[in-house]
PDBML (XML) file of the C-alpha atoms, coordinates in Angstrom:
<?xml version="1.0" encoding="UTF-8" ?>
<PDBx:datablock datablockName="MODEL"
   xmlns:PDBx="http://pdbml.pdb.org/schema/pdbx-v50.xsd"
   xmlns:xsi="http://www.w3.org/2001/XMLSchema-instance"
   xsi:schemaLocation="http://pdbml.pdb.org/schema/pdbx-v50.xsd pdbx-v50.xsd">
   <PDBx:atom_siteCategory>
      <PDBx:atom_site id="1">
         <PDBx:B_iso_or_equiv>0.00</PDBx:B_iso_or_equiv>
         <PDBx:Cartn_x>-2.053</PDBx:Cartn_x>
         <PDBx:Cartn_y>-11.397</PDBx:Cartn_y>
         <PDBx:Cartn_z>3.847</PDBx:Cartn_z>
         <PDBx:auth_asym_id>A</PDBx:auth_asym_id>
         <PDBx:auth_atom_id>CA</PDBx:auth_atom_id>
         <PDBx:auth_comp_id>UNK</PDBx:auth_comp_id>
         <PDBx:auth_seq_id>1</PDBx:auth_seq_id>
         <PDBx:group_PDB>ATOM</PDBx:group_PDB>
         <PDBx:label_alt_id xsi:nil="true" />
         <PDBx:label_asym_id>A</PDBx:label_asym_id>
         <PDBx:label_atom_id>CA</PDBx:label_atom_id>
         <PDBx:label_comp_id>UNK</PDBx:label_comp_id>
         <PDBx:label_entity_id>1</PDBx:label_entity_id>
         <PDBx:label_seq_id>1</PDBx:label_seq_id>
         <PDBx:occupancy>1.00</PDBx:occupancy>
         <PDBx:pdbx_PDB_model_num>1</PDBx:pdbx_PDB_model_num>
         <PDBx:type_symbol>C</PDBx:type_symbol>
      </PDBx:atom_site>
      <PDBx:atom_site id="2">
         <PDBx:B_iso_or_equiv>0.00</PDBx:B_iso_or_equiv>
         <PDBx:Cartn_x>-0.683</PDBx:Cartn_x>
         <PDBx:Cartn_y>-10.144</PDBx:Cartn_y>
         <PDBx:Cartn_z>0.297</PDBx:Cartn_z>
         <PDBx:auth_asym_id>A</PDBx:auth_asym_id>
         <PDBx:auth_atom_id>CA</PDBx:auth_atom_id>
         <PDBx:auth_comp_id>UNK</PDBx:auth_comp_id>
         <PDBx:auth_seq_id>2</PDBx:auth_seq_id>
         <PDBx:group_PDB>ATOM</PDBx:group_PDB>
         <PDBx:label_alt_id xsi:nil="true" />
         <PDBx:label_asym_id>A</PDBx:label_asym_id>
         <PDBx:label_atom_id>CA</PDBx:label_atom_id>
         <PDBx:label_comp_id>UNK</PDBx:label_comp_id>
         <PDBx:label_entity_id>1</PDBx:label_entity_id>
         <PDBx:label_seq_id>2</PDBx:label_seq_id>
         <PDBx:occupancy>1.00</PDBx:occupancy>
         <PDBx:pdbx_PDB_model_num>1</PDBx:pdbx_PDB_model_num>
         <PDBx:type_symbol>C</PDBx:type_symbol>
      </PDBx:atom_site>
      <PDBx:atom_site id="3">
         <PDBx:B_iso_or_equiv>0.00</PDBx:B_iso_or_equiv>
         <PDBx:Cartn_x>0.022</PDBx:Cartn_x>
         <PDBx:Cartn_y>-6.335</PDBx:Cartn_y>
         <PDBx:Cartn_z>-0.161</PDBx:Cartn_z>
         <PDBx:auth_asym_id>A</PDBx:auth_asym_id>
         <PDBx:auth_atom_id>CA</PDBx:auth_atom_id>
         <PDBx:auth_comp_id>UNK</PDBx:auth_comp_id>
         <PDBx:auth_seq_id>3</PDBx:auth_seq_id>
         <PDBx:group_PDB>ATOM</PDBx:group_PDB>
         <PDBx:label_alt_id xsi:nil="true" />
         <PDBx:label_asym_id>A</PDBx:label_asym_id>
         <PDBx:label_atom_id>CA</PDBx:label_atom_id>
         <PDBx:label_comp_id>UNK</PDBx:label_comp_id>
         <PDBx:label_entity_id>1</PDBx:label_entity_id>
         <PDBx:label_seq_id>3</PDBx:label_seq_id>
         <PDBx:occupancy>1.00</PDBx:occupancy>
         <PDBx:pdbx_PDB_model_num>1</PDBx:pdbx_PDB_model_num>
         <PDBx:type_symbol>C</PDBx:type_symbol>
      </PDBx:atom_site>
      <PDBx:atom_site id="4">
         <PDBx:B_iso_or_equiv>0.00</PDBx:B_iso_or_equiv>
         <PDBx:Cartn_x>0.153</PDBx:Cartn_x>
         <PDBx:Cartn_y>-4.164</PDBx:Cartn_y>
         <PDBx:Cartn_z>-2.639</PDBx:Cartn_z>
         <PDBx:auth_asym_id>A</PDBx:auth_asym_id>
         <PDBx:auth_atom_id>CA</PDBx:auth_atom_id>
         <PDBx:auth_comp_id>UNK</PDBx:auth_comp_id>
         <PDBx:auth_seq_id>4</PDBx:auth_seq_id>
         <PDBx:group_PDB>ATOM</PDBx:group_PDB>
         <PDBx:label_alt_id xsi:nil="true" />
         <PDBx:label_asym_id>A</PDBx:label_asym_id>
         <PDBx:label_atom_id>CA</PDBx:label_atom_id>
         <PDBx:label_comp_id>UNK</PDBx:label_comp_id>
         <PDBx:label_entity_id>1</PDBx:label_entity_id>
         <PDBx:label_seq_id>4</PDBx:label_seq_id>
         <PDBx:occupancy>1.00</PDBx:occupancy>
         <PDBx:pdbx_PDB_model_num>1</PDBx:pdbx_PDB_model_num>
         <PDBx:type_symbol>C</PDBx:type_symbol>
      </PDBx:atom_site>
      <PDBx:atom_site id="5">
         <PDBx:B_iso_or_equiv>0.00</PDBx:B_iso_or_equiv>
         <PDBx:Cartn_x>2.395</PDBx:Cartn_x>
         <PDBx:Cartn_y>-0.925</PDBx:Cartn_y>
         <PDBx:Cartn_z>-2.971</PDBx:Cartn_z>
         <PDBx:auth_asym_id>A</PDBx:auth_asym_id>
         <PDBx:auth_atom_id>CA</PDBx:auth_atom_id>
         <PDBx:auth_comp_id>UNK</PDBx:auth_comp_id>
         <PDBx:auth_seq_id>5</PDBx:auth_seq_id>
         <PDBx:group_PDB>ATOM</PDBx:group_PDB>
         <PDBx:label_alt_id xsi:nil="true" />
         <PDBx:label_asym_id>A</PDBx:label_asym_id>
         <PDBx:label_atom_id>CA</PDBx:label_atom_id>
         <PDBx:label_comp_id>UNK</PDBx:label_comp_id>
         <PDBx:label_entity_id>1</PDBx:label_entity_id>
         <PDBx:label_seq_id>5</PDBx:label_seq_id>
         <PDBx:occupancy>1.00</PDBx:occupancy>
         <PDBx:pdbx_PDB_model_num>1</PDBx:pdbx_PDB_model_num>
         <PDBx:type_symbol>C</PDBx:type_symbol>
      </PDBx:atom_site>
      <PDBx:atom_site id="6">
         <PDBx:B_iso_or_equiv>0.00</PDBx:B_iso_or_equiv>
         <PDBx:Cartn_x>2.132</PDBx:Cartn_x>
         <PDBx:Cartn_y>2.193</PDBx:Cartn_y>
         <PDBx:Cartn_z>-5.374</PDBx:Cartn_z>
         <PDBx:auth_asym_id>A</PDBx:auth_asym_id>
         <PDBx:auth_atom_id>CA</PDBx:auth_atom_id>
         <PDBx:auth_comp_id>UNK</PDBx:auth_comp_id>
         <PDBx:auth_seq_id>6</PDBx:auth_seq_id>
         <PDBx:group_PDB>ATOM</PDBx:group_PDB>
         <PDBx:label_alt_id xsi:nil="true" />
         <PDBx:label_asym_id>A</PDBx:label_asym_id>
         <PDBx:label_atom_id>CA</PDBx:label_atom_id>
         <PDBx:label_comp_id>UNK</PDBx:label_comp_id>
         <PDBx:label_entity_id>1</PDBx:label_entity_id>
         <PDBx:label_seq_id>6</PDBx:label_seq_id>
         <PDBx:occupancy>1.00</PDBx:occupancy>
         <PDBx:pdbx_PDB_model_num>1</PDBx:pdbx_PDB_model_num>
         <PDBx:type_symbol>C</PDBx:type_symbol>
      </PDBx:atom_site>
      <PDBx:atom_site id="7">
         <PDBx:B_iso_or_equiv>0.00</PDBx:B_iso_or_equiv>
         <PDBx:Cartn_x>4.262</PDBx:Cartn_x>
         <PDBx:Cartn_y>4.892</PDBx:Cartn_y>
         <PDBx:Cartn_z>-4.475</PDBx:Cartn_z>
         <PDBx:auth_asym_id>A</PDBx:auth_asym_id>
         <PDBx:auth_atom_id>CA</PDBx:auth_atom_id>
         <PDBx:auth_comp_id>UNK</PDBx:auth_comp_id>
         <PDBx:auth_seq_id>7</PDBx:auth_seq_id>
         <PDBx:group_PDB>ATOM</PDBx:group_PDB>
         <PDBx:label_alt_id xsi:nil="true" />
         <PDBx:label_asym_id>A</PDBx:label_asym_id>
         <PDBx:label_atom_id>CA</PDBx:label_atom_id>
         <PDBx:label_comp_id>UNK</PDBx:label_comp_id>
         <PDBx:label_entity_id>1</PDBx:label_entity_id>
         <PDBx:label_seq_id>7</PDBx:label_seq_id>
         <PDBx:occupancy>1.00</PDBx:occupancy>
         <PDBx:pdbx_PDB_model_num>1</PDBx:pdbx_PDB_model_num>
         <PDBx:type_symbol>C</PDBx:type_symbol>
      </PDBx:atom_site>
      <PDBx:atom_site id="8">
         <PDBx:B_iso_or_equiv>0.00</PDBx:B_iso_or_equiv>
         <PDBx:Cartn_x>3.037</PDBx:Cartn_x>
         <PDBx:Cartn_y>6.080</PDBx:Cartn_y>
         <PDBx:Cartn_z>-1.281</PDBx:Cartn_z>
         <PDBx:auth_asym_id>A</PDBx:auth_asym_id>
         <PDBx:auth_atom_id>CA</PDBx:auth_atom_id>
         <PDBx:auth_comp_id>UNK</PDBx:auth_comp_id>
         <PDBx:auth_seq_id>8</PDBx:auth_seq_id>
         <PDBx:group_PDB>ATOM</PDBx:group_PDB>
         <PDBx:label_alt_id xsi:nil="true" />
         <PDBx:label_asym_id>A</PDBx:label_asym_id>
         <PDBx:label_atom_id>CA</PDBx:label_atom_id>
         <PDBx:label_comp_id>UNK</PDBx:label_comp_id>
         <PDBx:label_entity_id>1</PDBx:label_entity_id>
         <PDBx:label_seq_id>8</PDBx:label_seq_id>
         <PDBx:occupancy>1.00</PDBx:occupancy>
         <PDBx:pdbx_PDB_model_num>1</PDBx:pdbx_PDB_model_num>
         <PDBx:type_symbol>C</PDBx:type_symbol>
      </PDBx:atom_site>
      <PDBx:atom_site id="9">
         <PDBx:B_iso_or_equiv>0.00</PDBx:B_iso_or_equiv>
         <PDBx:Cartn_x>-0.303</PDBx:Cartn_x>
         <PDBx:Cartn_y>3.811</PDBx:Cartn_y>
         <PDBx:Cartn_z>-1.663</PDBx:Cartn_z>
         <PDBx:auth_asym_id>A</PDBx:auth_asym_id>
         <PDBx:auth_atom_id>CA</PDBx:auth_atom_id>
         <PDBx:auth_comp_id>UNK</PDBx:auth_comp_id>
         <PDBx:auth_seq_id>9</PDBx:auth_seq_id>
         <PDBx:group_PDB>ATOM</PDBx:group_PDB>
         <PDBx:label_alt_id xsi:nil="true" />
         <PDBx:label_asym_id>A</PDBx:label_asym_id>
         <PDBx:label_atom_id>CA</PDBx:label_atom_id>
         <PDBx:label_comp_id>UNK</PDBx:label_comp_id>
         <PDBx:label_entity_id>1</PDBx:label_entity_id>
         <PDBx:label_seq_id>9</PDBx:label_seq_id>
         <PDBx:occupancy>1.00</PDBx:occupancy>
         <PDBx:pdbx_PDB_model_num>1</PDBx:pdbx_PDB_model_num>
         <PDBx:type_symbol>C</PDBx:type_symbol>
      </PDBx:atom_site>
      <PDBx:atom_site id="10">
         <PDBx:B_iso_or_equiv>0.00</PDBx:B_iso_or_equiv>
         <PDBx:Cartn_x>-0.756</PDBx:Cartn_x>
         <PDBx:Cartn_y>0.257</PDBx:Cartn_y>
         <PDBx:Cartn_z>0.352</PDBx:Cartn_z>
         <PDBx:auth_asym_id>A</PDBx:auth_asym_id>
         <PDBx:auth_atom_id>CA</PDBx:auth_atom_id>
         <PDBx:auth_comp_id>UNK</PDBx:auth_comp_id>
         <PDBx:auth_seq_id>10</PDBx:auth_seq_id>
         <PDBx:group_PDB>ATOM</PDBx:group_PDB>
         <PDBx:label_alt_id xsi:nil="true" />
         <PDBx:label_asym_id>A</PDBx:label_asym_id>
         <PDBx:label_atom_id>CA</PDBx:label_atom_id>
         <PDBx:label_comp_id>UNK</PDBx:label_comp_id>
         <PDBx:label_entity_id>1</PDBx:label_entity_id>
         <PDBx:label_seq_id>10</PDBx:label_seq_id>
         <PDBx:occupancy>1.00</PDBx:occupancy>
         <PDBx:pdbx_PDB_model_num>1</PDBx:pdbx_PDB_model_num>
         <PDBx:type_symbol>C</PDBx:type_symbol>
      </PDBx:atom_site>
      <PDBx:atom_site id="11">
         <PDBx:B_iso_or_equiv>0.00</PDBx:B_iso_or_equiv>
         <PDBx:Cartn_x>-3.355</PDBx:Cartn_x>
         <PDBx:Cartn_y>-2.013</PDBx:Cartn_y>
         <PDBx:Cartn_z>-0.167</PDBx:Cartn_z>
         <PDBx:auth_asym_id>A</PDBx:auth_asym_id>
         <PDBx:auth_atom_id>CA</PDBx:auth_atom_id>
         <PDBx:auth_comp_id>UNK</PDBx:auth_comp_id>
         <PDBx:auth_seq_id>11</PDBx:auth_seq_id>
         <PDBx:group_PDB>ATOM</PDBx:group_PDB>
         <PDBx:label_alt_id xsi:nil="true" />
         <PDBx:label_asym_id>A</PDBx:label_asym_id>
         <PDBx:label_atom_id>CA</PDBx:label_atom_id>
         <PDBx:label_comp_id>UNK</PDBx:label_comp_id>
         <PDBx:label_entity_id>1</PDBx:label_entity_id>
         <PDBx:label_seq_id>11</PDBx:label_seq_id>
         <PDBx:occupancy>1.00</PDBx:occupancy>
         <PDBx:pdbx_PDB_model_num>1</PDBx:pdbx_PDB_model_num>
         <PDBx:type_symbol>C</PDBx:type_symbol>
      </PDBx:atom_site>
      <PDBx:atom_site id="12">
         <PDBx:B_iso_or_equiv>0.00</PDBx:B_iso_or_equiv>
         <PDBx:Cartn_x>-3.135</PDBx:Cartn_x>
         <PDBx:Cartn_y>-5.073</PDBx:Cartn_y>
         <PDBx:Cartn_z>1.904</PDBx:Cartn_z>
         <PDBx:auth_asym_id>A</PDBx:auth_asym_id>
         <PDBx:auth_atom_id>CA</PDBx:auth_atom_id>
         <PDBx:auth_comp_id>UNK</PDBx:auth_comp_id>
         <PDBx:auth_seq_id>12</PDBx:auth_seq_id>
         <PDBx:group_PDB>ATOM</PDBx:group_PDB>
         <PDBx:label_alt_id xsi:nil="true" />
         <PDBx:label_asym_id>A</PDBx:label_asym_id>
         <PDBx:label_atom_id>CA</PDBx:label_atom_id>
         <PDBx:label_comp_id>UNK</PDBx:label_comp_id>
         <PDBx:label_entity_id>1</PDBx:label_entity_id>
         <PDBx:label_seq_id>12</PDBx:label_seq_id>
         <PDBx:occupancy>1.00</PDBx:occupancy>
         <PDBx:pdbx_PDB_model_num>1</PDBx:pdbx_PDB_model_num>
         <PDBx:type_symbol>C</PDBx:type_symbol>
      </PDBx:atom_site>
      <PDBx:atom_site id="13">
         <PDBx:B_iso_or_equiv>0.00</PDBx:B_iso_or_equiv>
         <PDBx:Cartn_x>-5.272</PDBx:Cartn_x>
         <PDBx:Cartn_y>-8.188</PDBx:Cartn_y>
         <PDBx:Cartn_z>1.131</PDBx:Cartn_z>
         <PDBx:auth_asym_id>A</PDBx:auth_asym_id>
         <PDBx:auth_atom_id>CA</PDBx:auth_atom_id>
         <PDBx:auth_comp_id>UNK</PDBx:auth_comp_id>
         <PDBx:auth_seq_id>13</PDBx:auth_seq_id>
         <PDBx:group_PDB>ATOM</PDBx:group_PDB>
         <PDBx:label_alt_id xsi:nil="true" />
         <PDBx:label_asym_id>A</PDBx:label_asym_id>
         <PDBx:label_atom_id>CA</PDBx:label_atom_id>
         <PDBx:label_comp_id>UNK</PDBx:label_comp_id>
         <PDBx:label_entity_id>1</PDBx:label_entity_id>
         <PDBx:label_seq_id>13</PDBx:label_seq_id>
         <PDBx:occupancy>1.00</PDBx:occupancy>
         <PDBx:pdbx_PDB_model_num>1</PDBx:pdbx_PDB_model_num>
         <PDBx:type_symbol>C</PDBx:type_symbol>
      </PDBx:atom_site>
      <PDBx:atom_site id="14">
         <PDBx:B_iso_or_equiv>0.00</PDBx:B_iso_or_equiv>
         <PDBx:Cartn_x>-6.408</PDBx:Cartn_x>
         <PDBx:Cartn_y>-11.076</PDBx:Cartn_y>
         <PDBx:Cartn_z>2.988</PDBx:Cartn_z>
         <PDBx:auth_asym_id>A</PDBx:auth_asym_id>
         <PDBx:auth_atom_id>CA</PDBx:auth_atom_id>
         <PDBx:auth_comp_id>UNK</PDBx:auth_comp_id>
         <PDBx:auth_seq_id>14</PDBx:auth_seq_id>
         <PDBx:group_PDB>ATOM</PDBx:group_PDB>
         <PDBx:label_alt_id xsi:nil="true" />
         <PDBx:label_asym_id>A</PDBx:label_asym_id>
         <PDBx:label_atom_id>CA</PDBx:label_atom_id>
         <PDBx:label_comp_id>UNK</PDBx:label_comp_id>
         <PDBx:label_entity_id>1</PDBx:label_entity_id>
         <PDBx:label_seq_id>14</PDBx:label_seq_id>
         <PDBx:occupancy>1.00</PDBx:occupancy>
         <PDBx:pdbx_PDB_model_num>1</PDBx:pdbx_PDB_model_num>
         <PDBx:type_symbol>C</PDBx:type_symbol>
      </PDBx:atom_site>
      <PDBx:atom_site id="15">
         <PDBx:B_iso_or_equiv>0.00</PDBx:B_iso_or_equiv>
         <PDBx:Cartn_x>-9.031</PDBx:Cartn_x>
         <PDBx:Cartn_y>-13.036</PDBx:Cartn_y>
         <PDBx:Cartn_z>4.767</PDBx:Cartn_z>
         <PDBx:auth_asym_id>A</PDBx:auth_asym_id>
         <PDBx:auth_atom_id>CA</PDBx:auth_atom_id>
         <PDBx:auth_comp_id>UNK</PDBx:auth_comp_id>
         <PDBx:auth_seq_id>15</PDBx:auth_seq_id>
         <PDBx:group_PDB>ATOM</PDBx:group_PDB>
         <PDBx:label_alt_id xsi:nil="true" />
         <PDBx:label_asym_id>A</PDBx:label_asym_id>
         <PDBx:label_atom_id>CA</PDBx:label_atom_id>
         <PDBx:label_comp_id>UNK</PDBx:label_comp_id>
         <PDBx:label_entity_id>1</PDBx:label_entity_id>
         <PDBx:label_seq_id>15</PDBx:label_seq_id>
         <PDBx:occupancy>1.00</PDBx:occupancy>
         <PDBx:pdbx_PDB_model_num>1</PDBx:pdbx_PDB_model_num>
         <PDBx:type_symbol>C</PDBx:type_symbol>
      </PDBx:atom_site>
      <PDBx:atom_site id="16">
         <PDBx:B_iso_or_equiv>0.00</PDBx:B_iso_or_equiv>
         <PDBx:Cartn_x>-9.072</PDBx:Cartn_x>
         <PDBx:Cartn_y>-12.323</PDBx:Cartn_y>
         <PDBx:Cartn_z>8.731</PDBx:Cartn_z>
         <PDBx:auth_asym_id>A</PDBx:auth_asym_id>
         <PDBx:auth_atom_id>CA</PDBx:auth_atom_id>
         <PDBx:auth_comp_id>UNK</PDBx:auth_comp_id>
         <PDBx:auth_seq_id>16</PDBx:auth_seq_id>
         <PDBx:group_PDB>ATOM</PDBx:group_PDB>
         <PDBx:label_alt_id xsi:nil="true" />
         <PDBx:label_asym_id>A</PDBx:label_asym_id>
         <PDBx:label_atom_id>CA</PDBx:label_atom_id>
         <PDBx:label_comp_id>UNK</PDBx:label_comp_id>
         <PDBx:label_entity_id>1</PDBx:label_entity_id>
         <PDBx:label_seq_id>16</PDBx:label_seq_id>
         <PDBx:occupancy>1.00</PDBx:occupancy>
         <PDBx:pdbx_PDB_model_num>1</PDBx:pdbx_PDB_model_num>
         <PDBx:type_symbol>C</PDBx:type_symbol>
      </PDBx:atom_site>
      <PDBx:atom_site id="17">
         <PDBx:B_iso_or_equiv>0.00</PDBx:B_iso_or_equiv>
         <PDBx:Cartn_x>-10.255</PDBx:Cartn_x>
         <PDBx:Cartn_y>-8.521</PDBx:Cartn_y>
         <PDBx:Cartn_z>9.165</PDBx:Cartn_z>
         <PDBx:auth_asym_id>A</PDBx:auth_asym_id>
         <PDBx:auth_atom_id>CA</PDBx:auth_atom_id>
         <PDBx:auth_comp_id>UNK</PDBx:auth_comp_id>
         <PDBx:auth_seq_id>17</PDBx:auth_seq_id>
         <PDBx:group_PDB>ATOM</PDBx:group_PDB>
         <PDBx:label_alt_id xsi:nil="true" />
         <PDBx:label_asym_id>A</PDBx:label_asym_id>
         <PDBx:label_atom_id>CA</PDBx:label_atom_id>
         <PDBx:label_comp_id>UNK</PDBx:label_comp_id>
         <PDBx:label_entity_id>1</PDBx:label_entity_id>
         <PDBx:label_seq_id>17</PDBx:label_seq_id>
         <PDBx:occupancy>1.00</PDBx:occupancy>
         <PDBx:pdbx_PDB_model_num>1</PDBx:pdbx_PDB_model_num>
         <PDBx:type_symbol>C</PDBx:type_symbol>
      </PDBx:atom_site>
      <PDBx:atom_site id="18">
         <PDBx:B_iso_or_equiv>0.00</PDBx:B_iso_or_equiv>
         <PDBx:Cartn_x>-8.707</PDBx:Cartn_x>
         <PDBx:Cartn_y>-8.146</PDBx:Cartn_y>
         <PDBx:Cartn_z>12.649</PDBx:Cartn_z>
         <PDBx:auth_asym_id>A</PDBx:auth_asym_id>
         <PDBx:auth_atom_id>CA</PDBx:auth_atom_id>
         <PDBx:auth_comp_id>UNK</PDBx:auth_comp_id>
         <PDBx:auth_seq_id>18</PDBx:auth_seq_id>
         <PDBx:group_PDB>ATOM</PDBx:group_PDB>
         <PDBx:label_alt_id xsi:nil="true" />
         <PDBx:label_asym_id>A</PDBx:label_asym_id>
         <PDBx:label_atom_id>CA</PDBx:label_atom_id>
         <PDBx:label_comp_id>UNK</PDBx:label_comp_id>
         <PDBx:label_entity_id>1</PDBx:label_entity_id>
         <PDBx:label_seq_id>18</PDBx:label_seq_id>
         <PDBx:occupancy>1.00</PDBx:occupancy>
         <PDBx:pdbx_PDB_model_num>1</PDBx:pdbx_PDB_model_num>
         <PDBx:type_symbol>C</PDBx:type_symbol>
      </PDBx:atom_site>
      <PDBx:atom_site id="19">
         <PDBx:B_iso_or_equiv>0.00</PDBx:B_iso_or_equiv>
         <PDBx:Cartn_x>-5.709</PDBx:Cartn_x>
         <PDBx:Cartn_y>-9.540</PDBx:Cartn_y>
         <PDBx:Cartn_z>10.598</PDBx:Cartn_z>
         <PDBx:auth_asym_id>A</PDBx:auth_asym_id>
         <PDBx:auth_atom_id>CA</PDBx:auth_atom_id>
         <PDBx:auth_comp_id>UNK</PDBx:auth_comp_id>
         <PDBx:auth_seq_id>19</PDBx:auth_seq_id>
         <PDBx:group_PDB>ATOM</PDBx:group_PDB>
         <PDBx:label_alt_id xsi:nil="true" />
         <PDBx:label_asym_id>A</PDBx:label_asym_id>
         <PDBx:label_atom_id>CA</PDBx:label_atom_id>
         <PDBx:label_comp_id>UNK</PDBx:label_comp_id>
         <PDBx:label_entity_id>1</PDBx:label_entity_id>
         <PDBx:label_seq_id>19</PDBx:label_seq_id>
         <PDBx:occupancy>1.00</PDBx:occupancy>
         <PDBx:pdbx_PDB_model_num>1</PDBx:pdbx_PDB_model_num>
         <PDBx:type_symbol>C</PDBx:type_symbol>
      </PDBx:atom_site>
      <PDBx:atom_site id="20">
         <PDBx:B_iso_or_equiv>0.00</PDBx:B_iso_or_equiv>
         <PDBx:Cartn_x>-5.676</PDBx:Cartn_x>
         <PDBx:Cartn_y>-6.973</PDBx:Cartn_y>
         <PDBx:Cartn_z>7.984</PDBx:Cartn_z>
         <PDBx:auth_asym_id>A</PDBx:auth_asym_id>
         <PDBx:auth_atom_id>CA</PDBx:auth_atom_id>
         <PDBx:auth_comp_id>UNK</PDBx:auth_comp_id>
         <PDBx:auth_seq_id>20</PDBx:auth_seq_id>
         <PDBx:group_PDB>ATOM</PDBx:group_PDB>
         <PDBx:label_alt_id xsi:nil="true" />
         <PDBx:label_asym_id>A</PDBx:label_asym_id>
         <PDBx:label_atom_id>CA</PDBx:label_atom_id>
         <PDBx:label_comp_id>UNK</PDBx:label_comp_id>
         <PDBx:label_entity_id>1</PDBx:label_entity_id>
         <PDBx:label_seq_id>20</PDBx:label_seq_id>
         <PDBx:occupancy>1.00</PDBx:occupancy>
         <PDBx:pdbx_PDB_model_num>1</PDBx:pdbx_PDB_model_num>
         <PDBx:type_symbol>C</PDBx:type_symbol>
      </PDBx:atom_site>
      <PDBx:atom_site id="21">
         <PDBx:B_iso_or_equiv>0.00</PDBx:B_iso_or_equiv>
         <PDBx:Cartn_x>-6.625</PDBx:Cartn_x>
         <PDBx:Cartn_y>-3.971</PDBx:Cartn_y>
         <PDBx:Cartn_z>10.279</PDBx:Cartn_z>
         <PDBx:auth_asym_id>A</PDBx:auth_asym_id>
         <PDBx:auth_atom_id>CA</PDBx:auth_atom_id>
         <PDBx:auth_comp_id>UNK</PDBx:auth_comp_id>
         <PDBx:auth_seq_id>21</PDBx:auth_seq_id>
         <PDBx:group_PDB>ATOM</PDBx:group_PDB>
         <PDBx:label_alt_id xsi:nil="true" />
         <PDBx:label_asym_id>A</PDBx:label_asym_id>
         <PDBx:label_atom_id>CA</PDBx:label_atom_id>
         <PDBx:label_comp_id>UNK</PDBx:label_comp_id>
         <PDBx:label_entity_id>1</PDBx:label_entity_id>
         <PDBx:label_seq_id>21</PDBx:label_seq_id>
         <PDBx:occupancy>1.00</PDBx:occupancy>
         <PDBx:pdbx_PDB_model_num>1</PDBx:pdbx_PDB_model_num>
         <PDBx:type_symbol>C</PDBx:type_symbol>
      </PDBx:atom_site>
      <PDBx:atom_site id="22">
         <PDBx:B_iso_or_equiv>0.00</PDBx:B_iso_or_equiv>
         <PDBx:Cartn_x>-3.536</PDBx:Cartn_x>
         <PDBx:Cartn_y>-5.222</PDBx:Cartn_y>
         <PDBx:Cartn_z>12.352</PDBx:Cartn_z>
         <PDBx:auth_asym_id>A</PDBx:auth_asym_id>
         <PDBx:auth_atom_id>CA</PDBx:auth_atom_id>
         <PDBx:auth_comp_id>UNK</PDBx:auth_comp_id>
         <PDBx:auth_seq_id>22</PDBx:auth_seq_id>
         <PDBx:group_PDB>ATOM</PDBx:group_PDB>
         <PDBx:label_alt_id xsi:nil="true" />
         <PDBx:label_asym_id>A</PDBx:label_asym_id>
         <PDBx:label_atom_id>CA</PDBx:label_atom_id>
         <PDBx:label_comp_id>UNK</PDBx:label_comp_id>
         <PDBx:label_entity_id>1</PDBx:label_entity_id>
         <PDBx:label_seq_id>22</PDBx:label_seq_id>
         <PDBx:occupancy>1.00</PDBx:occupancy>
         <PDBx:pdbx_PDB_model_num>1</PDBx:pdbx_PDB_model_num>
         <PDBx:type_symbol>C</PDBx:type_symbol>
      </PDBx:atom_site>
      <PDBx:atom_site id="23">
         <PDBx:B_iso_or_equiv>0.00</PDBx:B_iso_or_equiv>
         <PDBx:Cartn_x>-0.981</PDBx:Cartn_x>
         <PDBx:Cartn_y>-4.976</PDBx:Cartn_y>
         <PDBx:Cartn_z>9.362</PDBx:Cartn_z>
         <PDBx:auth_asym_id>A</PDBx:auth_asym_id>
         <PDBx:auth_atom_id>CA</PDBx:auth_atom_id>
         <PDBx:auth_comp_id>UNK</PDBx:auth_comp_id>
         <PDBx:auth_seq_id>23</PDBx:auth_seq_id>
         <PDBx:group_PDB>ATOM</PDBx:group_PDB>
         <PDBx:label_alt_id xsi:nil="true" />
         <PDBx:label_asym_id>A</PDBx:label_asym_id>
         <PDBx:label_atom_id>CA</PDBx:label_atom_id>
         <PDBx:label_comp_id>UNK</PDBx:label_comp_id>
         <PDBx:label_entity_id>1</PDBx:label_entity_id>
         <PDBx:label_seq_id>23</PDBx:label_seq_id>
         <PDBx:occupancy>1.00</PDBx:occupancy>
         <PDBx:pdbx_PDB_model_num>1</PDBx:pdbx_PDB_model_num>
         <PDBx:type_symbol>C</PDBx:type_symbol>
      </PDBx:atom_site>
      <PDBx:atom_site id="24">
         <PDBx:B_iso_or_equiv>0.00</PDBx:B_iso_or_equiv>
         <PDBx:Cartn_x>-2.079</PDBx:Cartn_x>
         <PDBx:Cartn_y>-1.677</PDBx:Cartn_y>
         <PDBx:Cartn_z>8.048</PDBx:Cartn_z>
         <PDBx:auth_asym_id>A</PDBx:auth_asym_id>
         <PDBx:auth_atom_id>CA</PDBx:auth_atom_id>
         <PDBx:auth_comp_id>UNK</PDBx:auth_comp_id>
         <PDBx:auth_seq_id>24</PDBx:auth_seq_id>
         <PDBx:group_PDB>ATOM</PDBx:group_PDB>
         <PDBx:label_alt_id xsi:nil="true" />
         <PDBx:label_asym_id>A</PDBx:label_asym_id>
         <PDBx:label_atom_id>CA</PDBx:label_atom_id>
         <PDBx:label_comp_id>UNK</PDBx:label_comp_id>
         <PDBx:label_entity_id>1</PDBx:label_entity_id>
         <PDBx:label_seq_id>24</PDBx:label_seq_id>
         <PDBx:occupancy>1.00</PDBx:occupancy>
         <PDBx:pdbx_PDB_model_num>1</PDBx:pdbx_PDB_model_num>
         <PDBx:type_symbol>C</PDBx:type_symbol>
      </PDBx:atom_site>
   </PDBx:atom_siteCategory>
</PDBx:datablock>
């Protein structure tokens, strides 16, 4: 996964939903 942060924004990035859901 790759994430992105703006101030009190995250956007995380990647190819596995289940993955992704579990970082957030």
């Amino acid at each position: 996964c790759v994430n992105l942060v703006y101030v009190y924004n995250l956007v995380v990035f990647g190819t596995c939903q289940v993955t992704v859901d579990a970082e957030l």
